[in-house]
PDB file of N, CA and C in Angstrom:
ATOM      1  N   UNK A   1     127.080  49.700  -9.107  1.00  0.00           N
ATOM      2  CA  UNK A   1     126.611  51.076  -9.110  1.00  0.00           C
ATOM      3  C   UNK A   1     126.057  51.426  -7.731  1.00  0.00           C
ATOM      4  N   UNK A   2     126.626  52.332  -7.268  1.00  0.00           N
ATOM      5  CA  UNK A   2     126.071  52.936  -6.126  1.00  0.00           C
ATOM      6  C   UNK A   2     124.605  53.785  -5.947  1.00  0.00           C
ATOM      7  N   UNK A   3     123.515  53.086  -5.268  1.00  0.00           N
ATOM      8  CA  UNK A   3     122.574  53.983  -5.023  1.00  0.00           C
ATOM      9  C   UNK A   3     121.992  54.370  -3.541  1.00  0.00           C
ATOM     10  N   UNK A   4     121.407  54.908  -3.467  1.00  0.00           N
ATOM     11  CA  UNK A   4     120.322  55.061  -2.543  1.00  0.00           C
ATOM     12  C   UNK A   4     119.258  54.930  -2.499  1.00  0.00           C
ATOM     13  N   UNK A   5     119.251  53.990  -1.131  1.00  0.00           N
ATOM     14  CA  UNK A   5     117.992  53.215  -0.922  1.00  0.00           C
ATOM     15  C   UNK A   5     117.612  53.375   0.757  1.00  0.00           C
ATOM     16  N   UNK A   6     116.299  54.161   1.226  1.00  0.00           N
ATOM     17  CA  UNK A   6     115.849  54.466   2.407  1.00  0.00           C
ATOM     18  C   UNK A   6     114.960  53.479   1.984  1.00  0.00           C
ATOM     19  N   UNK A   7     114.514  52.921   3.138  1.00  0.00           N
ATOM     20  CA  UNK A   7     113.529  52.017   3.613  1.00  0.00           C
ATOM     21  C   UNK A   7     112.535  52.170   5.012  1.00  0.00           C
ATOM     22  N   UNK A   8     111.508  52.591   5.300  1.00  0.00           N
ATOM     23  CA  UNK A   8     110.812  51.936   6.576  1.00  0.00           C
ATOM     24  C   UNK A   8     111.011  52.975   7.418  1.00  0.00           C
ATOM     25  N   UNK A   9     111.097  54.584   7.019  1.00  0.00           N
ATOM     26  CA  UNK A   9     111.403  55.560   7.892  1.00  0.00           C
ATOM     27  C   UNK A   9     110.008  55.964   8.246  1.00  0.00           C
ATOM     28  N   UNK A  10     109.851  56.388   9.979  1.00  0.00           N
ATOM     29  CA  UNK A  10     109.392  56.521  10.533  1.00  0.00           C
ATOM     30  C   UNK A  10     109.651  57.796  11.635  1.00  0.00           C
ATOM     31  N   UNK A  11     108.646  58.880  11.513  1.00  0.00           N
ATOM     32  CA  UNK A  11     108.443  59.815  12.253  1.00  0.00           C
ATOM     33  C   UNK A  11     107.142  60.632  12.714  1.00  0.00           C
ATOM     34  N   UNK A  12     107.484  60.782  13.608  1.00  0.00           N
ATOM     35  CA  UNK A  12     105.993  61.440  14.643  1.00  0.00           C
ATOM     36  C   UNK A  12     106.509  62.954  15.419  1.00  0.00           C
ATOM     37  N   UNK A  13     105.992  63.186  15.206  1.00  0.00           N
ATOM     38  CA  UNK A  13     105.714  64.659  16.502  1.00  0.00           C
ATOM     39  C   UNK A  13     104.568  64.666  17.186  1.00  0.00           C
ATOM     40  N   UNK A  14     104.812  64.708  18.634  1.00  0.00           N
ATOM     41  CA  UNK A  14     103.832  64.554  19.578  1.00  0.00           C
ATOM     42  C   UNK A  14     102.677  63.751  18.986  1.00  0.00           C
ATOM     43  N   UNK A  15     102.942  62.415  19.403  1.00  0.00           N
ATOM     44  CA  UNK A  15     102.152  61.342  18.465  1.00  0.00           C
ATOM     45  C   UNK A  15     101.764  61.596  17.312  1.00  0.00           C
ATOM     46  N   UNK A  16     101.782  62.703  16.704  1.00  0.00           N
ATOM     47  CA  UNK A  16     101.422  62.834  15.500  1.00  0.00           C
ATOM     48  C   UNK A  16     102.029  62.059  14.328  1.00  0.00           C
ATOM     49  N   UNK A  17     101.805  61.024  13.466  1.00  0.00           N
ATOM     50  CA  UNK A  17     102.085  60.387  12.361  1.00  0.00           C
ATOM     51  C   UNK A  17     102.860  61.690  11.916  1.00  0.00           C
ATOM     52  N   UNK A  18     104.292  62.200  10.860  1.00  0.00           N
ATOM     53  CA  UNK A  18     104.774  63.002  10.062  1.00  0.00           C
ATOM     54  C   UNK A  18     104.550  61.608   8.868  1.00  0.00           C
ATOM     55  N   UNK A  19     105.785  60.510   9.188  1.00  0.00           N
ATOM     56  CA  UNK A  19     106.411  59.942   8.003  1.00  0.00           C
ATOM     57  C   UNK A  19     106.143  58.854   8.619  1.00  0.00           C
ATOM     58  N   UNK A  20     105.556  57.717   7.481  1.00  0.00           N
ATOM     59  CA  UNK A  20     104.840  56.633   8.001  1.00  0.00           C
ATOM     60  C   UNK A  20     105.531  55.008   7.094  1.00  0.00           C
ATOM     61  N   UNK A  21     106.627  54.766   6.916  1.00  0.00           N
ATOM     62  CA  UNK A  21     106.995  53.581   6.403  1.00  0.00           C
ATOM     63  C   UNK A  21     107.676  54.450   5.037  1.00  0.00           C
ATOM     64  N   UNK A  22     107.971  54.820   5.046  1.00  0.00           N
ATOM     65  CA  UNK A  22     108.456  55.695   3.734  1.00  0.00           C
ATOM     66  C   UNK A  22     109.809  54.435   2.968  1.00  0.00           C
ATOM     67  N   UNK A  23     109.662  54.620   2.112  1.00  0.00           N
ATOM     68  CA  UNK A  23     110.622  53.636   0.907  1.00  0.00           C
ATOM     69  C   UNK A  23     110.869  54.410  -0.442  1.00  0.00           C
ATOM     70  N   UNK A  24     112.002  54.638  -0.829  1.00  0.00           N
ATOM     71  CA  UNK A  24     113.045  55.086  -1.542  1.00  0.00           C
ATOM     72  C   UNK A  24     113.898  54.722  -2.320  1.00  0.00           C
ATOM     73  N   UNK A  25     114.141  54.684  -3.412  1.00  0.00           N
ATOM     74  CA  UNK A  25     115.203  53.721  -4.137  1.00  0.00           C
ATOM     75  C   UNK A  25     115.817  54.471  -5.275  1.00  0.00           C
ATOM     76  N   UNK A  26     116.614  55.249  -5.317  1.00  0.00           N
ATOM     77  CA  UNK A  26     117.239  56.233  -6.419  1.00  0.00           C
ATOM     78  C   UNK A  26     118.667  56.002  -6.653  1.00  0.00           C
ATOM     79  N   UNK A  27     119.045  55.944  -8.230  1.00  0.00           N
ATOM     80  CA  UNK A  27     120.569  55.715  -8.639  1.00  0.00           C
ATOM     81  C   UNK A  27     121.385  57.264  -9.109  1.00  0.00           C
ATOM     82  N   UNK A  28     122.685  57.044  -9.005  1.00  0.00           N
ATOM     83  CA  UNK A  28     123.282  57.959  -9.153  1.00  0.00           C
ATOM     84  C   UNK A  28     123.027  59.045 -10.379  1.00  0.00           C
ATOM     85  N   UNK A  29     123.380  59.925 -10.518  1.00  0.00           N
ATOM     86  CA  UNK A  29     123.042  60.504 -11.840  1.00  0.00           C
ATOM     87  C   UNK A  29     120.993  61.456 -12.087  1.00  0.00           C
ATOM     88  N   UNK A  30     119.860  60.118 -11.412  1.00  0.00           N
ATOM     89  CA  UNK A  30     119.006  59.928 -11.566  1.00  0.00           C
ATOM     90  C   UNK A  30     118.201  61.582 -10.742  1.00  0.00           C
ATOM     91  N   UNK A  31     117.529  62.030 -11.502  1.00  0.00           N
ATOM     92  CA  UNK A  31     116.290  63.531 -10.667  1.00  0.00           C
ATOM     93  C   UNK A  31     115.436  63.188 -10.052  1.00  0.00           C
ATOM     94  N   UNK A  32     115.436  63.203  -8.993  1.00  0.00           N
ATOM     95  CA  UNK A  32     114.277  62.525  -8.048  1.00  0.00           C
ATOM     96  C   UNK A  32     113.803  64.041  -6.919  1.00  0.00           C
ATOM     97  N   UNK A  33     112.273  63.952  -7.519  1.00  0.00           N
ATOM     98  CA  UNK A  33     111.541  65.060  -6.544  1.00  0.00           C
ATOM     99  C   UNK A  33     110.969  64.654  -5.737  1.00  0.00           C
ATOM    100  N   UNK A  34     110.665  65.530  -4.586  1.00  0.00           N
ATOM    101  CA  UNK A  34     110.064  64.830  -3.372  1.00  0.00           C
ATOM    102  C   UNK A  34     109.125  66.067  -3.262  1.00  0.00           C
ATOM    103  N   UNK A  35     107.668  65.695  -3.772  1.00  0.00           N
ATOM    104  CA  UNK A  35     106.312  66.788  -3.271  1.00  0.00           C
ATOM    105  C   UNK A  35     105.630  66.790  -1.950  1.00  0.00           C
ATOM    106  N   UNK A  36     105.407  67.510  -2.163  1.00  0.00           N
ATOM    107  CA  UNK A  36     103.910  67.897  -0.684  1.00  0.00           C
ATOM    108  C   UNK A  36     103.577  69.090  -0.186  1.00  0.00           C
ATOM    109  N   UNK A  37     102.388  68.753   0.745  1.00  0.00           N
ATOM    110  CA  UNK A  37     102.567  70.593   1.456  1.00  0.00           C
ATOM    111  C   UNK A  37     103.339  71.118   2.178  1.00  0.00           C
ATOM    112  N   UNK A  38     102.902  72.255   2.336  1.00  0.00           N
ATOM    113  CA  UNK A  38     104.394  72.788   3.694  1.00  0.00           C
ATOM    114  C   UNK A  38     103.922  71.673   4.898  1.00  0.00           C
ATOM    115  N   UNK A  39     104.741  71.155   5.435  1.00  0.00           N
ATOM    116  CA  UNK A  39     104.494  70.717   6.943  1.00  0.00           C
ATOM    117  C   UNK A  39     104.295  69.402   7.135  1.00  0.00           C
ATOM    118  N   UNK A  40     104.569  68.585   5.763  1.00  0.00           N
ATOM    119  CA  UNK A  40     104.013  67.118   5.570  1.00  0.00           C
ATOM    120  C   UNK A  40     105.187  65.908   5.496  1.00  0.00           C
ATOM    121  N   UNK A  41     106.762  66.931   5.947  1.00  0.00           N
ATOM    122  CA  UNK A  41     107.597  66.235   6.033  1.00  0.00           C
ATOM    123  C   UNK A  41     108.840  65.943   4.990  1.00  0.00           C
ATOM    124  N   UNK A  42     108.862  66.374   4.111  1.00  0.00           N
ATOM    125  CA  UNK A  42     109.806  66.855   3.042  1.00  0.00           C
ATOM    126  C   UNK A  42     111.445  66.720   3.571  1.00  0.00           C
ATOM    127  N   UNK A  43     110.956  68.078   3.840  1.00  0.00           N
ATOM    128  CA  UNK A  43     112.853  68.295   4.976  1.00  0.00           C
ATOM    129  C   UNK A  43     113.049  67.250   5.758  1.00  0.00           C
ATOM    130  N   UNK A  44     112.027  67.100   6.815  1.00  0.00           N
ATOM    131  CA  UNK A  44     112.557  65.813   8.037  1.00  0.00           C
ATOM    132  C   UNK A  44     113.021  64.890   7.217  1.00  0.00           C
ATOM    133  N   UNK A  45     112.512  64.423   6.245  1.00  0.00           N
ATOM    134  CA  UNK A  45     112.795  63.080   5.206  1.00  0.00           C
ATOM    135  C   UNK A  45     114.321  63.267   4.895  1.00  0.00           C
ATOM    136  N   UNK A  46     114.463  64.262   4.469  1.00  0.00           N
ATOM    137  CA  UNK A  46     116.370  64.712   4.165  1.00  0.00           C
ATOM    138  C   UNK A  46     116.784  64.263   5.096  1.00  0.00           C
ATOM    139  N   UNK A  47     116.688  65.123   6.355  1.00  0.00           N
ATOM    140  CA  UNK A  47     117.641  65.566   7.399  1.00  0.00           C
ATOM    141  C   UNK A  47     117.219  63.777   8.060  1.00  0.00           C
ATOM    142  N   UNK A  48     116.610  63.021   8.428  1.00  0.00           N
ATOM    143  CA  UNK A  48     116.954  61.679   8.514  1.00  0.00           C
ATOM    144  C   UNK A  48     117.610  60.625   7.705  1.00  0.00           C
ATOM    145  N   UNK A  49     117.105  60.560   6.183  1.00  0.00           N
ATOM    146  CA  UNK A  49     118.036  60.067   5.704  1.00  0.00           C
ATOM    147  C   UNK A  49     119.554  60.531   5.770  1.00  0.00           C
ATOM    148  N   UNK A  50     120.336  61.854   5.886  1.00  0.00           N
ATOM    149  CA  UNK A  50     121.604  62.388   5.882  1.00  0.00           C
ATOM    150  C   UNK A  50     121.722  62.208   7.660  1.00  0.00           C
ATOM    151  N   UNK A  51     120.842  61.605   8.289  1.00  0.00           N
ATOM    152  CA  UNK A  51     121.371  61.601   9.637  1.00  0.00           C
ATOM    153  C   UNK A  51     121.122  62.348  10.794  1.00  0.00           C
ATOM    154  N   UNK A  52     120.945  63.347  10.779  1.00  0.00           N
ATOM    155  CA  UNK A  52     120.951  65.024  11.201  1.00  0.00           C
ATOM    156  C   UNK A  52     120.026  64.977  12.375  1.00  0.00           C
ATOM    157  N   UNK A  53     118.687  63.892  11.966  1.00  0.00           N
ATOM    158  CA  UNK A  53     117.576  64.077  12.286  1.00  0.00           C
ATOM    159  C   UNK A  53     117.305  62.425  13.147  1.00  0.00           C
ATOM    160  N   UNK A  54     116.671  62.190  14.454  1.00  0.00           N
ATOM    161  CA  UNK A  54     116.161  60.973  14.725  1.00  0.00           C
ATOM    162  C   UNK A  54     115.113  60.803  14.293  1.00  0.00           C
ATOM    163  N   UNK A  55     114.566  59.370  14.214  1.00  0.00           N
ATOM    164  CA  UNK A  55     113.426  58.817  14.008  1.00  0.00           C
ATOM    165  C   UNK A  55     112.978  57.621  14.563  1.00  0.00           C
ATOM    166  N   UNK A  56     111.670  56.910  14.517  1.00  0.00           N
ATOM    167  CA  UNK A  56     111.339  55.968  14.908  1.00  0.00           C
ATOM    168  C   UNK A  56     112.052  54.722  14.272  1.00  0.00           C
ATOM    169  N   UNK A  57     111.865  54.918  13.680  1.00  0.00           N
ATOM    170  CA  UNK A  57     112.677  53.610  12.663  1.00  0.00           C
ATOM    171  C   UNK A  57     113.077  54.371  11.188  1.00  0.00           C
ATOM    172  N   UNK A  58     114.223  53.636  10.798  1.00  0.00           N
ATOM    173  CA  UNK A  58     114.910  53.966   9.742  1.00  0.00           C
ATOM    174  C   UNK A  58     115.966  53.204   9.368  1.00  0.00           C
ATOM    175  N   UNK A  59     116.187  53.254   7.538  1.00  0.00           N
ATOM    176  CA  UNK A  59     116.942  52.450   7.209  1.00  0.00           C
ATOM    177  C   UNK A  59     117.387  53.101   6.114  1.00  0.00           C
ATOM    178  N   UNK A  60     118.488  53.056   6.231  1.00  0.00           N
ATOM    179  CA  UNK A  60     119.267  53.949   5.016  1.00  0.00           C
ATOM    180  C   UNK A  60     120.569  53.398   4.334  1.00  0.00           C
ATOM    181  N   UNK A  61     120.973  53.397   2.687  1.00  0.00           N
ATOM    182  CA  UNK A  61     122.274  52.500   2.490  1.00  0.00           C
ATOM    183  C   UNK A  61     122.187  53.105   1.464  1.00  0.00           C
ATOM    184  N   UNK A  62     123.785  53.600   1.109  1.00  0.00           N
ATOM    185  CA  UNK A  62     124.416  54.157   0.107  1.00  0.00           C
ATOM    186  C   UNK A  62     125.255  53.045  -0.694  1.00  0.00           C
ATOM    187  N   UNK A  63     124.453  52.557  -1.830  1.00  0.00           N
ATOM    188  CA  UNK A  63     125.736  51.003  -2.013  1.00  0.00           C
ATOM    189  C   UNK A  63     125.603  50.131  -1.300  1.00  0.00           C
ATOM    190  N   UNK A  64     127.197  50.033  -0.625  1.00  0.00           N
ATOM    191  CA  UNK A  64     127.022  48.594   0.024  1.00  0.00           C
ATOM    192  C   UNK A  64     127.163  49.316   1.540  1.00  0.00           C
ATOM    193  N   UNK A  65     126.956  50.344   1.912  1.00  0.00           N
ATOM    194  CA  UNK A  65     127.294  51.420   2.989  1.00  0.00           C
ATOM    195  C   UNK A  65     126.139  51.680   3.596  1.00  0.00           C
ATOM    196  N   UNK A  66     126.071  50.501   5.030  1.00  0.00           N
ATOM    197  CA  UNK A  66     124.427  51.325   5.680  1.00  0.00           C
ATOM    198  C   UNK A  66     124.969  52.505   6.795  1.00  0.00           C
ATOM    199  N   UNK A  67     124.000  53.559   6.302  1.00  0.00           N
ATOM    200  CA  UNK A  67     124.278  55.189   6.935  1.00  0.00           C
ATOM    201  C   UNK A  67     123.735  54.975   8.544  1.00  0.00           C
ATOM    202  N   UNK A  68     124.235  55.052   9.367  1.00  0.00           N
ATOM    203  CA  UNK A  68     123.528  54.893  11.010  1.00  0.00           C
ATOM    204  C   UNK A  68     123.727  56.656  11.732  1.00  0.00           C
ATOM    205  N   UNK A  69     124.577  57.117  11.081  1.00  0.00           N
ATOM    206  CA  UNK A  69     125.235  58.739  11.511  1.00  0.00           C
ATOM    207  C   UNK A  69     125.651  59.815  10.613  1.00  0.00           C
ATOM    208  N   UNK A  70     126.037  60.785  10.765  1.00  0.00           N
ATOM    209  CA  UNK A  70     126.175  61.729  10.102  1.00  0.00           C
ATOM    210  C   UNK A  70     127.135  61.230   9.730  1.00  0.00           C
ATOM    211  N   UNK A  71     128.386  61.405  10.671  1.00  0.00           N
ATOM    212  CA  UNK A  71     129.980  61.101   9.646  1.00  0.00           C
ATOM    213  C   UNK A  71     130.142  60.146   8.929  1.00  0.00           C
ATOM    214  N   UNK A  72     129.092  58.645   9.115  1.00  0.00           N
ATOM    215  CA  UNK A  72     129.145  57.763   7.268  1.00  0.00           C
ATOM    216  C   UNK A  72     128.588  58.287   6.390  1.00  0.00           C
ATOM    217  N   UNK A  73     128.240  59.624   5.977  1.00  0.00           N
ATOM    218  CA  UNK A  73     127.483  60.141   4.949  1.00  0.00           C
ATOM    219  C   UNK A  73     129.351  61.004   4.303  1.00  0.00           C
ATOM    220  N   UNK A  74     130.276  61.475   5.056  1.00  0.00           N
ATOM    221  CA  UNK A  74     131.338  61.964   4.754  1.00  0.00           C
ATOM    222  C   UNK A  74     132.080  61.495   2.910  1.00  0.00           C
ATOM    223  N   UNK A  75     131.394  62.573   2.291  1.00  0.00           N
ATOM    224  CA  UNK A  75     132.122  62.320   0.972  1.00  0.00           C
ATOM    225  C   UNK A  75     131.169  61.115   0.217  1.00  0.00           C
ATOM    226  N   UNK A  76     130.068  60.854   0.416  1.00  0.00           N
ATOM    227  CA  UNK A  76     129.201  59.912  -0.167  1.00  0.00           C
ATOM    228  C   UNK A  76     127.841  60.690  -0.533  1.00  0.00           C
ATOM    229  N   UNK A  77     127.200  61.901   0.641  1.00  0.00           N
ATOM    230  CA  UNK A  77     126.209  62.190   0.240  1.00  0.00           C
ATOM    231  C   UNK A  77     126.541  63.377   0.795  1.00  0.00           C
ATOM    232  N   UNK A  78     125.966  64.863   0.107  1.00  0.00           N
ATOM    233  CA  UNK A  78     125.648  66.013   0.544  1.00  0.00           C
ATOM    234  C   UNK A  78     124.033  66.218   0.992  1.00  0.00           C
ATOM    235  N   UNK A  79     123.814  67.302   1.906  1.00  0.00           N
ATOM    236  CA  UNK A  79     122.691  67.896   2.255  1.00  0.00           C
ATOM    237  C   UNK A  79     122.990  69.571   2.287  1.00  0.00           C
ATOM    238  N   UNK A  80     122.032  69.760   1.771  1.00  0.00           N
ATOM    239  CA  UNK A  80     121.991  71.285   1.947  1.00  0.00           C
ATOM    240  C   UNK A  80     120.996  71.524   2.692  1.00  0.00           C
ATOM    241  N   UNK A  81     120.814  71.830   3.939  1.00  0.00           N
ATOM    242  CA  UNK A  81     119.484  72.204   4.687  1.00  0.00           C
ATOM    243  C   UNK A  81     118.785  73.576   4.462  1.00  0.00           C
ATOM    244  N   UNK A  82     117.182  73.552   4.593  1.00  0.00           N
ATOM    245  CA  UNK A  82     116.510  74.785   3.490  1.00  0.00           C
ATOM    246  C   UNK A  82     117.165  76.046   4.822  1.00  0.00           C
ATOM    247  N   UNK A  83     117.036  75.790   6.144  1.00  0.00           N
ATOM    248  CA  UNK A  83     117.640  76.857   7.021  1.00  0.00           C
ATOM    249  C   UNK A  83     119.066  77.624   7.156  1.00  0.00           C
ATOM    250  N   UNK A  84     119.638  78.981   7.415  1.00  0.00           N
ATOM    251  CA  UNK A  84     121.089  78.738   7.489  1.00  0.00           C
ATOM    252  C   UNK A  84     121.531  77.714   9.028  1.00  0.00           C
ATOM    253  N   UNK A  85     122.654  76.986   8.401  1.00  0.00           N
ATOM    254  CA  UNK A  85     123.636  76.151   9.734  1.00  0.00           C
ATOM    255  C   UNK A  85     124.806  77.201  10.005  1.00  0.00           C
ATOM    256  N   UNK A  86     124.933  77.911   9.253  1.00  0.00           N
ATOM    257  CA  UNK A  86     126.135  78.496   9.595  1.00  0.00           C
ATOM    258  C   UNK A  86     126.503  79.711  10.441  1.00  0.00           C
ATOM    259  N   UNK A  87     127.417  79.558  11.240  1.00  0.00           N
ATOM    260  CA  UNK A  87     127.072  81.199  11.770  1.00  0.00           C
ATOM    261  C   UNK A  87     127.564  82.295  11.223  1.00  0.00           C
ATOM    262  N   UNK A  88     126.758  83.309  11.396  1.00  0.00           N
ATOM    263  CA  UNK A  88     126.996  85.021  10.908  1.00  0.00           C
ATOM    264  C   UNK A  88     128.052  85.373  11.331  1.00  0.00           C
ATOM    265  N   UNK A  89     128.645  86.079  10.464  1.00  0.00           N
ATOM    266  CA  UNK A  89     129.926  86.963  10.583  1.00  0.00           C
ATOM    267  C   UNK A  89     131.273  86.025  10.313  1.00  0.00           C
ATOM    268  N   UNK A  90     130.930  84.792   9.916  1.00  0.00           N
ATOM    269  CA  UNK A  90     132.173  84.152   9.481  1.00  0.00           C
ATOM    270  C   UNK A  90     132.555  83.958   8.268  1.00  0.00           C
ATOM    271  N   UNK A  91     133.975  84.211   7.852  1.00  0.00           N
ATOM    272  CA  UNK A  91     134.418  85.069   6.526  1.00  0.00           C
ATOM    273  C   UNK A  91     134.093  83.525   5.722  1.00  0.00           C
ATOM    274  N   UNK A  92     133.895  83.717   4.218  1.00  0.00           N
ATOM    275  CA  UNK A  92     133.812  82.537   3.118  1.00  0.00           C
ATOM    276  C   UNK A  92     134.985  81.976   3.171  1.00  0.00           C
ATOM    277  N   UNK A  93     135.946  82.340   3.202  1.00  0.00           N
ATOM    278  CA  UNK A  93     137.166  81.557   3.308  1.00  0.00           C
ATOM    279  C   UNK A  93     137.608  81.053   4.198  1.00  0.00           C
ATOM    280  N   UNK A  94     137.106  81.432   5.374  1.00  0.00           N
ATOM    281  CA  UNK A  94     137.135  80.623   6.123  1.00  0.00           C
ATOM    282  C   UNK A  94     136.236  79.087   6.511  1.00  0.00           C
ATOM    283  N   UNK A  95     135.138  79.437   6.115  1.00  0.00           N
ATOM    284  CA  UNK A  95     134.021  78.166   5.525  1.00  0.00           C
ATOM    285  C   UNK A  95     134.707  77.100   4.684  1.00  0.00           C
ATOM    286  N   UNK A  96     135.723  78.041   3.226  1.00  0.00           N
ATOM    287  CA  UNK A  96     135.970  76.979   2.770  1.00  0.00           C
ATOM    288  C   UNK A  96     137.162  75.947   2.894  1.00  0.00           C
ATOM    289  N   UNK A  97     138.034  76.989   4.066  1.00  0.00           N
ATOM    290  CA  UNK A  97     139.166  75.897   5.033  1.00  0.00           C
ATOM    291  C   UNK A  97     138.622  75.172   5.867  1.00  0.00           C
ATOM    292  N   UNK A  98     137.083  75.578   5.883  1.00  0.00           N
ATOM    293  CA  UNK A  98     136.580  74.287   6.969  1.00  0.00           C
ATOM    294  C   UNK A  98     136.169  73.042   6.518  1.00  0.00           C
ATOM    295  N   UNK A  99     135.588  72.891   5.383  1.00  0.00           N
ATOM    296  CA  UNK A  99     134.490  72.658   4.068  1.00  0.00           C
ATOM    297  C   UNK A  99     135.384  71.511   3.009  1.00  0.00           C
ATOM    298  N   UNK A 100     136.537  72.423   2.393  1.00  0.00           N
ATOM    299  CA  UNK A 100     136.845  71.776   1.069  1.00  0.00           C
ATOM    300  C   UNK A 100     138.465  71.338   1.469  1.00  0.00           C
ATOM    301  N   UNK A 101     138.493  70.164   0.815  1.00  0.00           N
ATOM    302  CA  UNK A 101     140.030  70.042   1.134  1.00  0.00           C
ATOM    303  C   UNK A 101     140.857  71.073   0.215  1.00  0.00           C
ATOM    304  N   UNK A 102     142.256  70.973   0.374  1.00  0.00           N
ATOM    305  CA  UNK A 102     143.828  71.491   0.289  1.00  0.00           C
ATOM    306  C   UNK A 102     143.547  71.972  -1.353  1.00  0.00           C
ATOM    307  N   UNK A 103     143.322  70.659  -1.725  1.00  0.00           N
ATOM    308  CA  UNK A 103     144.122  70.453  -3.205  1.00  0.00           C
ATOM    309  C   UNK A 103     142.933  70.954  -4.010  1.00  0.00           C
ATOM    310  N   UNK A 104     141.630  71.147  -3.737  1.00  0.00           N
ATOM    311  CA  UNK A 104     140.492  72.146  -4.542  1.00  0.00           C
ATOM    312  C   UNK A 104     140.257  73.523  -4.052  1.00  0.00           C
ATOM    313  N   UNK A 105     140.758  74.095  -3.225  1.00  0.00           N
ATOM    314  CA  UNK A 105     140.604  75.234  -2.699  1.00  0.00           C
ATOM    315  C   UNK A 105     141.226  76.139  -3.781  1.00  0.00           C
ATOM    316  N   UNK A 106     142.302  76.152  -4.707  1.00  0.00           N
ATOM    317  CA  UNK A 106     142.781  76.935  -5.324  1.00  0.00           C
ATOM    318  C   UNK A 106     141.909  77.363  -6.421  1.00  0.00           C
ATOM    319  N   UNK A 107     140.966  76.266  -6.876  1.00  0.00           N
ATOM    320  CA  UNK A 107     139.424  76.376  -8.157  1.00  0.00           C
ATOM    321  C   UNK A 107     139.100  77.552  -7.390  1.00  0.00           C
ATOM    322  N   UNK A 108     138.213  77.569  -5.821  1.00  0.00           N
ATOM    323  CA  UNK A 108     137.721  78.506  -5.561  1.00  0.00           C
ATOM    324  C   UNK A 108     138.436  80.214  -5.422  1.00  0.00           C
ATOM    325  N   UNK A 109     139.598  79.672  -5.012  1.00  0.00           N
ATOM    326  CA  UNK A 109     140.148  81.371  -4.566  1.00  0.00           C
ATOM    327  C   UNK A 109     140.468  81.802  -6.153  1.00  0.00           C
ATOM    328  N   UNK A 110     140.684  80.840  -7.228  1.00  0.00           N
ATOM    329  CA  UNK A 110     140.369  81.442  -8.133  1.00  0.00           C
ATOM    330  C   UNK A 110     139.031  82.024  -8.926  1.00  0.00           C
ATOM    331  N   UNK A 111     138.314  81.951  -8.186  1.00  0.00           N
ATOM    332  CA  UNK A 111     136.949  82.166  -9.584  1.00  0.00           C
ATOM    333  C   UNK A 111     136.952  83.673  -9.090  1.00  0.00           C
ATOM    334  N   UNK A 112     136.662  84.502 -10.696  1.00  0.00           N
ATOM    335  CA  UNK A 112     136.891  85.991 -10.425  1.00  0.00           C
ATOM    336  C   UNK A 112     135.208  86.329  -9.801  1.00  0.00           C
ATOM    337  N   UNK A 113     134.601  85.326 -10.024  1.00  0.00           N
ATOM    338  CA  UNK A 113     133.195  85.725  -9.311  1.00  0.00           C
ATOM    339  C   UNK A 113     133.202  85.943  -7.762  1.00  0.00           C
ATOM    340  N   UNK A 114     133.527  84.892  -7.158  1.00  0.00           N
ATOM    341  CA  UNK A 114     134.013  85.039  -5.373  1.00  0.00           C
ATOM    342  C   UNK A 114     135.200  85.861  -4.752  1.00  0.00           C
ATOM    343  N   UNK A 115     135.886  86.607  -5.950  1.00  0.00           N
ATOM    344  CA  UNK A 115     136.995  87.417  -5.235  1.00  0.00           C
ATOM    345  C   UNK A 115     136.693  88.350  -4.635  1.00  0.00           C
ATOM    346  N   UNK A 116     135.291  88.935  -4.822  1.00  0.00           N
ATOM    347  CA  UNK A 116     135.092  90.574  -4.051  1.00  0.00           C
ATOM    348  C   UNK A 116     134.005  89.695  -2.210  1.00  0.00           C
ATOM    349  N   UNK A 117     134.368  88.673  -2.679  1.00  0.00           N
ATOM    350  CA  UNK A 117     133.333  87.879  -1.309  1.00  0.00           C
ATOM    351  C   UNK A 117     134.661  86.927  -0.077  1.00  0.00           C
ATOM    352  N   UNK A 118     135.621  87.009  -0.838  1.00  0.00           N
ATOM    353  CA  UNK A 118     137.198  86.164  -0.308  1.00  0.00           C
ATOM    354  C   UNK A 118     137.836  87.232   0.686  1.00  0.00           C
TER     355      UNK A 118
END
């Protein structure tokens, strides 16, 4: 069974302690929340485990798959970041020739919900 398991992540801003040895261990399927206040590191915690983000130390493994970069996360783990990444004015369909392969694209151009957005 494939899970995820962060270990020993470490982050600072301007010496500031954010994330201090952090350890993680969640299986597929499984709801796992991550609390706190605004500003206490939440997001950074994502965006390092998915890569996105450096840190002092970090350890991350999907399975038998240790994550060192963004592109070993390809088709193993999604992130949705709370900011937009995307840029303005670019059509949905075109997102989703960027996004989804060949052979699922037809689910989307079918749903009568996204046709007035296609």
């Amino acid at each position: 069974m494939k899970n995820l398991h962060i270990d020993s992540i470490t982050k600072s801003y301007n010496n500031k302690p954010i994330l201090s040895d952090v350890f993680l261990s969640c299986n597929i399927g499984e709801i796992v929340g991550i609390l706190g206040r605004n500003g206490c590191g939440k997001s950074t915690l994502l965006k390092i485990v998915y890569a996105v983000e450096t840190s002092e130390n970090r350890f991350v493994r999907i399975g038998d798959k240790i994550i060192k970069r963004v592109t070993d996360t390809k088709n193993i783990i999604s992130f949705l970041p709370q900011d937009g990444f995307l840029p303005k004015g670019v059509k949905i369909s075109t997102l989703i020739k960027c996004f989804l392969p060949q052979e699922n694209r037809a689910l989307l151009y079918g749903n009568e919900f996204l046709q007035p957005y296609l």
